[in-house]
PDB file of N, CA and C in Angstrom:
ATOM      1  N   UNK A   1     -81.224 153.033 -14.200  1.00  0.00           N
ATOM      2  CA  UNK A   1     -80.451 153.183 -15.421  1.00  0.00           C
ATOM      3  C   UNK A   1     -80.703 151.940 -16.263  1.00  0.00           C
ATOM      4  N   UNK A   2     -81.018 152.295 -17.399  1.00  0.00           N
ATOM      5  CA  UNK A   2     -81.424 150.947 -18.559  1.00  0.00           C
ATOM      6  C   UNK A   2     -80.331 151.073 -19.116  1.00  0.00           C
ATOM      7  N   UNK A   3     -80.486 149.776 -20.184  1.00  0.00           N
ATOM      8  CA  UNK A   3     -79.156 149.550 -20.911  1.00  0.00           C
ATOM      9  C   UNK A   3     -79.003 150.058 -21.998  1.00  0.00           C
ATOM     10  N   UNK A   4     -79.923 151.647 -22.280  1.00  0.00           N
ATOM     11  CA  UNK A   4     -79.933 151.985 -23.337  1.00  0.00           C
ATOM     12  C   UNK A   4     -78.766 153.287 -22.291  1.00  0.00           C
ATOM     13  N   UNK A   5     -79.386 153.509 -21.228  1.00  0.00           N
ATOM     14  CA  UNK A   5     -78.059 153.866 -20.964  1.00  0.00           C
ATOM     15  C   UNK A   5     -76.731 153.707 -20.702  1.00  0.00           C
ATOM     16  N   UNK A   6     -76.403 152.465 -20.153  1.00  0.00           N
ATOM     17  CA  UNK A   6     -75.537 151.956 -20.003  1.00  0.00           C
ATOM     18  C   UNK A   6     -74.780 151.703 -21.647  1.00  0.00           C
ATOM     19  N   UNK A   7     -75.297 151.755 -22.672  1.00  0.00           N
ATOM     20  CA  UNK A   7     -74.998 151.947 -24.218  1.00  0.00           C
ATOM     21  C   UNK A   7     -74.336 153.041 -24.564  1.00  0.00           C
ATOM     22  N   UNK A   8     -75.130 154.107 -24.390  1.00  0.00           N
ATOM     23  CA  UNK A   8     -74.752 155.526 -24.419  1.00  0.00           C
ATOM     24  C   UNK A   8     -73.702 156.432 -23.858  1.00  0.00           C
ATOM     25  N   UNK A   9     -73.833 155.277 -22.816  1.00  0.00           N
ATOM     26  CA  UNK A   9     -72.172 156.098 -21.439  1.00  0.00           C
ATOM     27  C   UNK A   9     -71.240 155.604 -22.549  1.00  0.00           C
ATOM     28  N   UNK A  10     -71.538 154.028 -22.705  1.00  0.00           N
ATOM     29  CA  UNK A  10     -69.911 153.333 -23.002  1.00  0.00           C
ATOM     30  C   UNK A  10     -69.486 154.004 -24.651  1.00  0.00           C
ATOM     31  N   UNK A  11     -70.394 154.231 -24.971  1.00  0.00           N
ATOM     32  CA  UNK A  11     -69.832 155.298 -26.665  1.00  0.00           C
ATOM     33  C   UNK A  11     -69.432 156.638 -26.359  1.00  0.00           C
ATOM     34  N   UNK A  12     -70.141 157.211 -25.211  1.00  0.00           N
ATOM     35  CA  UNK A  12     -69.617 158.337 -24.854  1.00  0.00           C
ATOM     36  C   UNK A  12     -67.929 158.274 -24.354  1.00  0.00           C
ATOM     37  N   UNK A  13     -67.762 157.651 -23.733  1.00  0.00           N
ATOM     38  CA  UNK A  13     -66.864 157.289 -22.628  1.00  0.00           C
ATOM     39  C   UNK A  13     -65.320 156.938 -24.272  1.00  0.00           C
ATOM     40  N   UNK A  14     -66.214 155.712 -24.973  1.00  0.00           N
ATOM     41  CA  UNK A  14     -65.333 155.340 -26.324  1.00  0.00           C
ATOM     42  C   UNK A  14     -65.294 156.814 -27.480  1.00  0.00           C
ATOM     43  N   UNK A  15     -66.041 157.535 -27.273  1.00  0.00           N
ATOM     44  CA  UNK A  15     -66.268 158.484 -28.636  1.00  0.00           C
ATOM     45  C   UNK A  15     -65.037 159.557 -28.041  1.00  0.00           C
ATOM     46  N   UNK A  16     -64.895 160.212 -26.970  1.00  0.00           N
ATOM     47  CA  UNK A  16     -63.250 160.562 -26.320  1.00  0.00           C
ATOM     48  C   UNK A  16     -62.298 159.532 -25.976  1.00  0.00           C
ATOM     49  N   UNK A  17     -62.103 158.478 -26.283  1.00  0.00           N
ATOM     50  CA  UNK A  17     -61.115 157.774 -26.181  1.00  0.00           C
ATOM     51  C   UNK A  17     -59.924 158.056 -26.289  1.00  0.00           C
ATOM     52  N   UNK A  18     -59.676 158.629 -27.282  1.00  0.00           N
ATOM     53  CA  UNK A  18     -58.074 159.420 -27.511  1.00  0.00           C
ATOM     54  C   UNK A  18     -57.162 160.180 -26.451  1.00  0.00           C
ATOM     55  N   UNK A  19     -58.090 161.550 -26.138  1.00  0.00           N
ATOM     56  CA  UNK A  19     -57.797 161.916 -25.149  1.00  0.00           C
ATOM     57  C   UNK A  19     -57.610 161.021 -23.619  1.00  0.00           C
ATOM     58  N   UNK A  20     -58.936 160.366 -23.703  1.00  0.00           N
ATOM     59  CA  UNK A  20     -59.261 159.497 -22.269  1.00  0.00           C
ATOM     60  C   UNK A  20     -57.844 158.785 -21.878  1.00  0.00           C
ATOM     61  N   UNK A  21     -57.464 158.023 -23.044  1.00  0.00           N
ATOM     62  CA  UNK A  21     -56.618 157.160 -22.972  1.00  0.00           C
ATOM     63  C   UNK A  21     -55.526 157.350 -23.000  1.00  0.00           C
ATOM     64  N   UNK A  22     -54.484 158.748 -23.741  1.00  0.00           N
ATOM     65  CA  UNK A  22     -53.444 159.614 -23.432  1.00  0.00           C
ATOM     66  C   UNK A  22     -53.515 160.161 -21.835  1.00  0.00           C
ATOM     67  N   UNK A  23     -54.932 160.586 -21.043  1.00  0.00           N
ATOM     68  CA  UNK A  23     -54.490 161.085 -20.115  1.00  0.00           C
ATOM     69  C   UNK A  23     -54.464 159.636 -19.146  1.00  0.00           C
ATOM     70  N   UNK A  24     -54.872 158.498 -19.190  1.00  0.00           N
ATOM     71  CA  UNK A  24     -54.943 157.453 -17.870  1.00  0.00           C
ATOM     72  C   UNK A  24     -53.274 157.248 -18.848  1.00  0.00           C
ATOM     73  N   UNK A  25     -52.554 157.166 -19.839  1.00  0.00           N
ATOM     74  CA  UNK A  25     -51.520 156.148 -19.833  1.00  0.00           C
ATOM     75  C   UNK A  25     -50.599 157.429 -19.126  1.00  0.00           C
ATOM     76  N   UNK A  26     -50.758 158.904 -18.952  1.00  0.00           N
ATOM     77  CA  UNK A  26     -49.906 159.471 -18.620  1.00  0.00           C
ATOM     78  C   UNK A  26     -49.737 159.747 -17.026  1.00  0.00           C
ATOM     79  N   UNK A  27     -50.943 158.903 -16.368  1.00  0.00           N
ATOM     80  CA  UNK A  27     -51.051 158.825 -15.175  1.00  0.00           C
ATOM     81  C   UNK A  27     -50.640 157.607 -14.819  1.00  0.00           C
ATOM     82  N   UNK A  28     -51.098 156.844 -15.395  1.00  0.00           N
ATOM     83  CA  UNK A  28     -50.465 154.966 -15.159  1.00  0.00           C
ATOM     84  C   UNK A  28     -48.737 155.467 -14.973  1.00  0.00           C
ATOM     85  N   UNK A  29     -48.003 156.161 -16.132  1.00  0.00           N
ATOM     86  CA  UNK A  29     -47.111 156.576 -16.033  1.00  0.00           C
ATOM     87  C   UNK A  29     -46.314 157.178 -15.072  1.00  0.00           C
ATOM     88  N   UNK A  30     -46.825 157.689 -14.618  1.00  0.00           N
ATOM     89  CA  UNK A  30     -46.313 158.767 -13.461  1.00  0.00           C
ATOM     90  C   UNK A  30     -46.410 158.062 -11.846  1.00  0.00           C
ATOM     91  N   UNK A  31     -47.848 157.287 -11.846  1.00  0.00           N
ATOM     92  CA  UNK A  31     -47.541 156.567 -10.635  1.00  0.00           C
ATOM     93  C   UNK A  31     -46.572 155.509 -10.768  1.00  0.00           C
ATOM     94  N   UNK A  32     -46.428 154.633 -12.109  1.00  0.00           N
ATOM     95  CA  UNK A  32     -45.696 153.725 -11.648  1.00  0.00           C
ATOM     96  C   UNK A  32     -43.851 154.290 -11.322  1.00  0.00           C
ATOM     97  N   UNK A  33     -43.271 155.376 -11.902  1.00  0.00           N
ATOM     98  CA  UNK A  33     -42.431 156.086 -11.281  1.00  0.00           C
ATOM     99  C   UNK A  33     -42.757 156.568  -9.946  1.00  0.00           C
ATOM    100  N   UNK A  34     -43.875 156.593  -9.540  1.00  0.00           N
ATOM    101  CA  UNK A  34     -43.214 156.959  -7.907  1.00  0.00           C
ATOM    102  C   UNK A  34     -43.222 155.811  -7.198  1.00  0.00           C
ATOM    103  N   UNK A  35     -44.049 154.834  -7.358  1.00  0.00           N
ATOM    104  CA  UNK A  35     -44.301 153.371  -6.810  1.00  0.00           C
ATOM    105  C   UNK A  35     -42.377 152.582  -7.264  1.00  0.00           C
ATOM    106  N   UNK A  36     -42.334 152.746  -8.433  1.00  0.00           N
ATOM    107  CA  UNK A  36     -40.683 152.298  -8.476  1.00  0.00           C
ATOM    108  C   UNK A  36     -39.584 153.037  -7.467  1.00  0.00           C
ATOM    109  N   UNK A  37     -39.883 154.345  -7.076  1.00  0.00           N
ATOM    110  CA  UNK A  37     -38.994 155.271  -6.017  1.00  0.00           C
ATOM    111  C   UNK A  37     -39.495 154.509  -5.279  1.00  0.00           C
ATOM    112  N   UNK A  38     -40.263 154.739  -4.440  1.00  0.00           N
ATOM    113  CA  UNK A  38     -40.762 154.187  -3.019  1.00  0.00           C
ATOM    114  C   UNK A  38     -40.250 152.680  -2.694  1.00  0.00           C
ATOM    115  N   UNK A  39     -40.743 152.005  -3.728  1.00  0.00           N
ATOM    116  CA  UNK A  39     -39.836 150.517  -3.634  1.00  0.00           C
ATOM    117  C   UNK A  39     -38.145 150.715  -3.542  1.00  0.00           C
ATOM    118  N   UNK A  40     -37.103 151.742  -3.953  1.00  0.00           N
ATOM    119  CA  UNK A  40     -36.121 151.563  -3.631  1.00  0.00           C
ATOM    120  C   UNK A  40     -35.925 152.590  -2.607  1.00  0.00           C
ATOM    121  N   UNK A  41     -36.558 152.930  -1.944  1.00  0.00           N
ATOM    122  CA  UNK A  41     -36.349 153.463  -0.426  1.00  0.00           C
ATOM    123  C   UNK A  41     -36.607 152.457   0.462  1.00  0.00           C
ATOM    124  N   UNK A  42     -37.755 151.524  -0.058  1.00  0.00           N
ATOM    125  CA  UNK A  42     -37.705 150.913   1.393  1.00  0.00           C
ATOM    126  C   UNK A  42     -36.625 149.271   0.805  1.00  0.00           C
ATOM    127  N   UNK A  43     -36.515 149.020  -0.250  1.00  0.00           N
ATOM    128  CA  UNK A  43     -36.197 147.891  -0.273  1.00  0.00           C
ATOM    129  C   UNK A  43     -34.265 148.267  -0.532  1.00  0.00           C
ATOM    130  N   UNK A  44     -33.862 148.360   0.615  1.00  0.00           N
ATOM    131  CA  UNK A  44     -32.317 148.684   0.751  1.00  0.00           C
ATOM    132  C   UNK A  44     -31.762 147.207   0.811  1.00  0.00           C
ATOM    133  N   UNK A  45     -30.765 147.250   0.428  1.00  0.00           N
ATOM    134  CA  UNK A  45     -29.593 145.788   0.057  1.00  0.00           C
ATOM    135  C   UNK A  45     -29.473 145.323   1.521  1.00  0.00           C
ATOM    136  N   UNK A  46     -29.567 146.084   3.093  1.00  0.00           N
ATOM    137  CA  UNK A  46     -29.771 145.233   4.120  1.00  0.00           C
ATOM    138  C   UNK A  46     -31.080 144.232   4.201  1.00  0.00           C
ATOM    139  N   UNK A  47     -32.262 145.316   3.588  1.00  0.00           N
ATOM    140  CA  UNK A  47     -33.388 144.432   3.307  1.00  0.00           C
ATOM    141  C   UNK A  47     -33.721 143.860   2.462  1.00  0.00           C
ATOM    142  N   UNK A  48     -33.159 143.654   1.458  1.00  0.00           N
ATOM    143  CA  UNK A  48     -32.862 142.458   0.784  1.00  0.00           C
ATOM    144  C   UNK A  48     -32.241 140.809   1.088  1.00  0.00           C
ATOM    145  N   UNK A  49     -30.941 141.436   2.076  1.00  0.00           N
ATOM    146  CA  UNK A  49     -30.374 140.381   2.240  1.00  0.00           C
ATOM    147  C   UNK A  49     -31.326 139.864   3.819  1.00  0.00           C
ATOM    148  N   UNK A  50     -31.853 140.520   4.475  1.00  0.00           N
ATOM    149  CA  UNK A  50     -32.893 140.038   5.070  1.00  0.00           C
ATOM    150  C   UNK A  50     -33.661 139.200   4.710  1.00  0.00           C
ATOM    151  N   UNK A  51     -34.405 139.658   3.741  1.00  0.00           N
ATOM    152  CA  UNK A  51     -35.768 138.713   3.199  1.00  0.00           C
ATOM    153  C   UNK A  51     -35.237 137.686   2.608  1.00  0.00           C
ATOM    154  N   UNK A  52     -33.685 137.599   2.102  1.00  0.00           N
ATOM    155  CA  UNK A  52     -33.109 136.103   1.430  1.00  0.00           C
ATOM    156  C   UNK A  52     -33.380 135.411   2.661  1.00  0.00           C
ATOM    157  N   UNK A  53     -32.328 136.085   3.780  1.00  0.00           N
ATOM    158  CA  UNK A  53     -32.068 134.950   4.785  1.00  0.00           C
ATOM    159  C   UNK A  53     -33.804 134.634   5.763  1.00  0.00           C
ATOM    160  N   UNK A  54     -34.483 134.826   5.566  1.00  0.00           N
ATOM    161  CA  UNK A  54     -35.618 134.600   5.942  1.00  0.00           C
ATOM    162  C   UNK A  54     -36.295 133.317   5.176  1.00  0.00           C
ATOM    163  N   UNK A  55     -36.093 133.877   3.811  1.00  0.00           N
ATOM    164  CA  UNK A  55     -36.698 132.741   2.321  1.00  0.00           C
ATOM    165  C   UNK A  55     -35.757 131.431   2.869  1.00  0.00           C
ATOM    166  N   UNK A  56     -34.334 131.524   2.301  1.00  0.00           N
ATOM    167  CA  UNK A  56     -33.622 130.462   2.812  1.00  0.00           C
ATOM    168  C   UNK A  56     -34.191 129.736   4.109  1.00  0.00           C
ATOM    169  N   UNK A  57     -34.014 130.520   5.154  1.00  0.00           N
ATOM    170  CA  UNK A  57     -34.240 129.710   6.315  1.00  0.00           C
ATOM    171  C   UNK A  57     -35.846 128.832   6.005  1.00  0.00           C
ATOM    172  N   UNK A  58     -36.714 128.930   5.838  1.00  0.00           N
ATOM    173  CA  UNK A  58     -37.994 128.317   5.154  1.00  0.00           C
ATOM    174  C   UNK A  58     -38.219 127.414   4.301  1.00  0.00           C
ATOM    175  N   UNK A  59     -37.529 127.266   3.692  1.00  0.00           N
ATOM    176  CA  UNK A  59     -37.203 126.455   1.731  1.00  0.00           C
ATOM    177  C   UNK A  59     -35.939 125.072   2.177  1.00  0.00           C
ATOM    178  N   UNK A  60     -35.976 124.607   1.567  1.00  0.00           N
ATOM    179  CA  UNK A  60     -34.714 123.514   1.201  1.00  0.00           C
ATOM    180  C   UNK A  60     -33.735 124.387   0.507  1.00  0.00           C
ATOM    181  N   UNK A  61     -32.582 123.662   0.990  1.00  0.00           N
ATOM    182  CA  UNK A  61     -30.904 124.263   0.949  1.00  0.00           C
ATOM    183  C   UNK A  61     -30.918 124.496  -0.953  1.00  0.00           C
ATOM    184  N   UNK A  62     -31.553 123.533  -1.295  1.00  0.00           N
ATOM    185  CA  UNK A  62     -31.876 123.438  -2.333  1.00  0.00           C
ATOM    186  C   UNK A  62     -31.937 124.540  -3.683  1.00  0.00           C
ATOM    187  N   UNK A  63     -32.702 125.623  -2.934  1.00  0.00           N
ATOM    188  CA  UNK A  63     -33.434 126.414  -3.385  1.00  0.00           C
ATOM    189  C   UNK A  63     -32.841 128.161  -2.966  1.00  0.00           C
ATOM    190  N   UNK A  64     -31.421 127.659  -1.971  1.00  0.00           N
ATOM    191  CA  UNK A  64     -30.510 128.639  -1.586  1.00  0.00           C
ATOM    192  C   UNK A  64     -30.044 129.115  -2.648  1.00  0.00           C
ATOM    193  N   UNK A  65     -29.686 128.887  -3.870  1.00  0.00           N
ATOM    194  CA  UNK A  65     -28.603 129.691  -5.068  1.00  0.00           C
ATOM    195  C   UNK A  65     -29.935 130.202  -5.752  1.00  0.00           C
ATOM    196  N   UNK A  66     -31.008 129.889  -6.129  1.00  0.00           N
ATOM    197  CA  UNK A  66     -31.678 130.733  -6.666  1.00  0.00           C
ATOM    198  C   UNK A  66     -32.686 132.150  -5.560  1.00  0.00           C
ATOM    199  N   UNK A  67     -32.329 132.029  -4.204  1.00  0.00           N
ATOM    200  CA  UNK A  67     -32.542 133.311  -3.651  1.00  0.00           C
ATOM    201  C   UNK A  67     -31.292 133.641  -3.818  1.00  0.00           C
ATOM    202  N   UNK A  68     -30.457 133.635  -3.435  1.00  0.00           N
ATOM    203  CA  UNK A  68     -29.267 134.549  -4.083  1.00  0.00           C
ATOM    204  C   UNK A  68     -29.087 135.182  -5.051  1.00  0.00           C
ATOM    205  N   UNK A  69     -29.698 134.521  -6.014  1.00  0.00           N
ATOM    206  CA  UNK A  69     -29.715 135.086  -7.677  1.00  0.00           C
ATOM    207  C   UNK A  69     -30.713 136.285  -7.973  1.00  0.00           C
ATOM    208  N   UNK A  70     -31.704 136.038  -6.992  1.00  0.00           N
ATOM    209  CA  UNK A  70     -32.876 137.117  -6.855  1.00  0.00           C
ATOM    210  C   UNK A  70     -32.571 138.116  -6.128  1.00  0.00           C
ATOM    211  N   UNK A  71     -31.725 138.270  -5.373  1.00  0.00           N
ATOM    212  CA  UNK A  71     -31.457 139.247  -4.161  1.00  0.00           C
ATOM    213  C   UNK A  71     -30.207 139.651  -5.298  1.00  0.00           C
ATOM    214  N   UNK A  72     -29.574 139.021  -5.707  1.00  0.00           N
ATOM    215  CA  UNK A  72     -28.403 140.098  -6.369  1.00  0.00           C
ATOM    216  C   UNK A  72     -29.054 141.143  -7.315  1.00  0.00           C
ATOM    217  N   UNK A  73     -30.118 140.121  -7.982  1.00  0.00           N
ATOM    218  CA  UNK A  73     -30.828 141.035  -9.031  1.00  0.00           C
ATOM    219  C   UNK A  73     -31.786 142.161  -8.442  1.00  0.00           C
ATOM    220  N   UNK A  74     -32.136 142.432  -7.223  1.00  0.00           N
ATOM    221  CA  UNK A  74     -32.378 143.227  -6.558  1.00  0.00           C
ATOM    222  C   UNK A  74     -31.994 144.551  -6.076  1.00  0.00           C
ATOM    223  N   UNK A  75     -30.334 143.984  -5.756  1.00  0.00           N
ATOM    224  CA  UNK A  75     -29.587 144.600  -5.309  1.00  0.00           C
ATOM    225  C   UNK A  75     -29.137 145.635  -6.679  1.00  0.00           C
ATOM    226  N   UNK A  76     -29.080 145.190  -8.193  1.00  0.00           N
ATOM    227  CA  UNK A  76     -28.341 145.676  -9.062  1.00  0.00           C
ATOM    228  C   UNK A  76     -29.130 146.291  -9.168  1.00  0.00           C
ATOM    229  N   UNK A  77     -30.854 146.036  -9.384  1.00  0.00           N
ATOM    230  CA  UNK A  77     -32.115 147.155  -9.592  1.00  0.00           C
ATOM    231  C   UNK A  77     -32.085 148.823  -8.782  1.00  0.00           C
ATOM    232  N   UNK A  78     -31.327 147.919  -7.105  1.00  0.00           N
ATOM    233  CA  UNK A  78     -31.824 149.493  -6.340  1.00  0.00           C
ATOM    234  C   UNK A  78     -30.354 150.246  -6.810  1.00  0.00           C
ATOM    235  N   UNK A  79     -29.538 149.892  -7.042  1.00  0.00           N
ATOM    236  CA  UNK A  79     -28.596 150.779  -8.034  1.00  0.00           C
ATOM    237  C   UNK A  79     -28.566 151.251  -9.437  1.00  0.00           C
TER     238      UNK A  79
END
């Protein structure tokens, strides 16, 4: 393949763009709704407060109120 083809794909490929690009954003779309479900099946407020107390235990005490702050905001997401 020369780059006169490699020319020709990419105008082809750009000359339907409209369509091309309505159907990938309506798929980008759709997976990232099931990828957002799936994340709140597995990421339940026990496993949340898991992975804090895991982070905490690892980190300086320090750095305890801002996992908290992340796990609440977690918690308010899977609701």
């Amino acid at each position: 393949m020369g780059l006169d083809d490699l020319v020709n794909k990419a105008k082809d490929m750009l000359g339907s763009g409209t369509a091309g690009t309505a159907a990938a954003g309506g798929s980008a779309a759709g997976g990232a709704a099931g990828l957002i479900d799936k994340a709140k099946e597995v990421l339940t407020d026990e496993r949340i407060d898991q992975v804090a107390g895991a982070i905490k235990d690892k980190t300086p005490d320090n750095i305890d109120a801002m996992v908290d702050k992340v796990a609440e905001k977690g918690k308010q997401f899977n609701n």
